[in-house]
C-alpha atoms as a PDB file:
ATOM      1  CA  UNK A   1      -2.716  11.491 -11.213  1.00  0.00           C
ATOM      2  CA  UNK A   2       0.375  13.302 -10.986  1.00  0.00           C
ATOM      3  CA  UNK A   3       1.885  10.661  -8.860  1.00  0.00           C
ATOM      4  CA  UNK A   4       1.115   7.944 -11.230  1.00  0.00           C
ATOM      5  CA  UNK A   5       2.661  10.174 -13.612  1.00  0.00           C
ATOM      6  CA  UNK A   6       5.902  10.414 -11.803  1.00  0.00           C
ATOM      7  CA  UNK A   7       5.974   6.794 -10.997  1.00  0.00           C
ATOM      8  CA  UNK A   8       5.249   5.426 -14.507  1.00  0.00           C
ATOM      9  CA  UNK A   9       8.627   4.036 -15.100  1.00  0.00           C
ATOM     10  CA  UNK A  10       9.031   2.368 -12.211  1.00  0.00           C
ATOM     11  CA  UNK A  11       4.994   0.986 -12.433  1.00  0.00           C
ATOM     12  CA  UNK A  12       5.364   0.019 -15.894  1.00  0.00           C
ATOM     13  CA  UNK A  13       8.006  -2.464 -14.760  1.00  0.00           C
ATOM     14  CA  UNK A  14       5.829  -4.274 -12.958  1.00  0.00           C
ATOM     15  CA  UNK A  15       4.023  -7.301 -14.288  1.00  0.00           C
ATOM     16  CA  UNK A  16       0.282  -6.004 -13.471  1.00  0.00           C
ATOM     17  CA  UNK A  17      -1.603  -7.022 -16.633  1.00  0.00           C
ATOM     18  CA  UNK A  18       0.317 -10.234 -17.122  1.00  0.00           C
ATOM     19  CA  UNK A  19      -0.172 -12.339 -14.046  1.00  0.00           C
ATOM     20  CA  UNK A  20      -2.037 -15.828 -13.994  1.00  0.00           C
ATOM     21  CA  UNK A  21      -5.412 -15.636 -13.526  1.00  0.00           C
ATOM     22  CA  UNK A  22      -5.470 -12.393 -16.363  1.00  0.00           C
ATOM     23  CA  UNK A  23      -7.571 -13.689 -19.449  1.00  0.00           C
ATOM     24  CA  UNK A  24      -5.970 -13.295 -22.732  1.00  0.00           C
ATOM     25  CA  UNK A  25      -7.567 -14.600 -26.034  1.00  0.00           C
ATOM     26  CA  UNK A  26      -5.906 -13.959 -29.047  1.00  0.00           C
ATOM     27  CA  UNK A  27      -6.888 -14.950 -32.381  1.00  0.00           C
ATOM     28  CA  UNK A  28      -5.854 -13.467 -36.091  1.00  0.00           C
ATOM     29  CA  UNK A  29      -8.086  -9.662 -36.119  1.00  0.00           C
ATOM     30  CA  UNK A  30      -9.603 -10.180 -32.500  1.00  0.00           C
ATOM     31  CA  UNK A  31      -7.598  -9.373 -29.164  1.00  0.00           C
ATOM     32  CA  UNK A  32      -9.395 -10.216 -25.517  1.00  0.00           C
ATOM     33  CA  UNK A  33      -8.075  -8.838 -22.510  1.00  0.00           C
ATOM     34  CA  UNK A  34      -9.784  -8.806 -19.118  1.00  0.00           C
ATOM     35  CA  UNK A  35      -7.162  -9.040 -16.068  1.00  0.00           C
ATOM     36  CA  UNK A  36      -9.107 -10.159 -13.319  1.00  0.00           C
ATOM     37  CA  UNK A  37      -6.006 -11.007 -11.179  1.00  0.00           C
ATOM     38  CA  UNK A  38      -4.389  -7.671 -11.874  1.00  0.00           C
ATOM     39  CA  UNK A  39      -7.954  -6.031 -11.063  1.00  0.00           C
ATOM     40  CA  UNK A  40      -8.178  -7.479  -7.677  1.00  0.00           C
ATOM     41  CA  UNK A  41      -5.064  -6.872  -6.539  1.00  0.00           C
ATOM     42  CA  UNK A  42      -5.244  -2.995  -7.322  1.00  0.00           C
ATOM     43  CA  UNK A  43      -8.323  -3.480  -5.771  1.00  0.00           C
ATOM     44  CA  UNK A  44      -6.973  -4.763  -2.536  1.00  0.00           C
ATOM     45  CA  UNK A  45      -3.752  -2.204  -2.549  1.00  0.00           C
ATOM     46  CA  UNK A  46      -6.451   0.571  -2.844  1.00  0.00           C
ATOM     47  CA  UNK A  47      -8.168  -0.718  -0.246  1.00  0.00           C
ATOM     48  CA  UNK A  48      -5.723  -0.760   2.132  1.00  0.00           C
ATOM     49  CA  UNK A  49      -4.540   2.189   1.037  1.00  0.00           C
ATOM     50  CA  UNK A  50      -7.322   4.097   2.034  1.00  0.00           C
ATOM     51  CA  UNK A  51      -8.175   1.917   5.408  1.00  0.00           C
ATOM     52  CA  UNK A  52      -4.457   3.115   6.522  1.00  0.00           C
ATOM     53  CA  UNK A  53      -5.911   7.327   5.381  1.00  0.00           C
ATOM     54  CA  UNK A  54      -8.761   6.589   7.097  1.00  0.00           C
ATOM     55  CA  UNK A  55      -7.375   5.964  10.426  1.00  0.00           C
END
């Protein structure tokens, strides 16, 4: 958590959240947002992340 913390400005620059594939509807008092492409590639980073601890 702390690292996330420290890394926030340079995270926030990234475009996680608005990649294609990232569903957005929005219409006039309703806002949709499910990032599937964004999910799976946290996923992935995570993953491999953790494979690379793990060894």
């Amino acid at each position: 958590v702390i690292l996330v913390g420290l890394a926030w400005p340079w995270l926030s620059k990234l475009p996680l959240g608005r990649l294609p594939g990232d569903i957005v509807i929005d219409r006039p008092g309703f806002k949709f947002f499910f990032p599937v492409t964004t999910m799976i590639i946290v996923s992935v980073v995570l993953s491999v992340i953790l494979w690379l601890f793990r060894r």
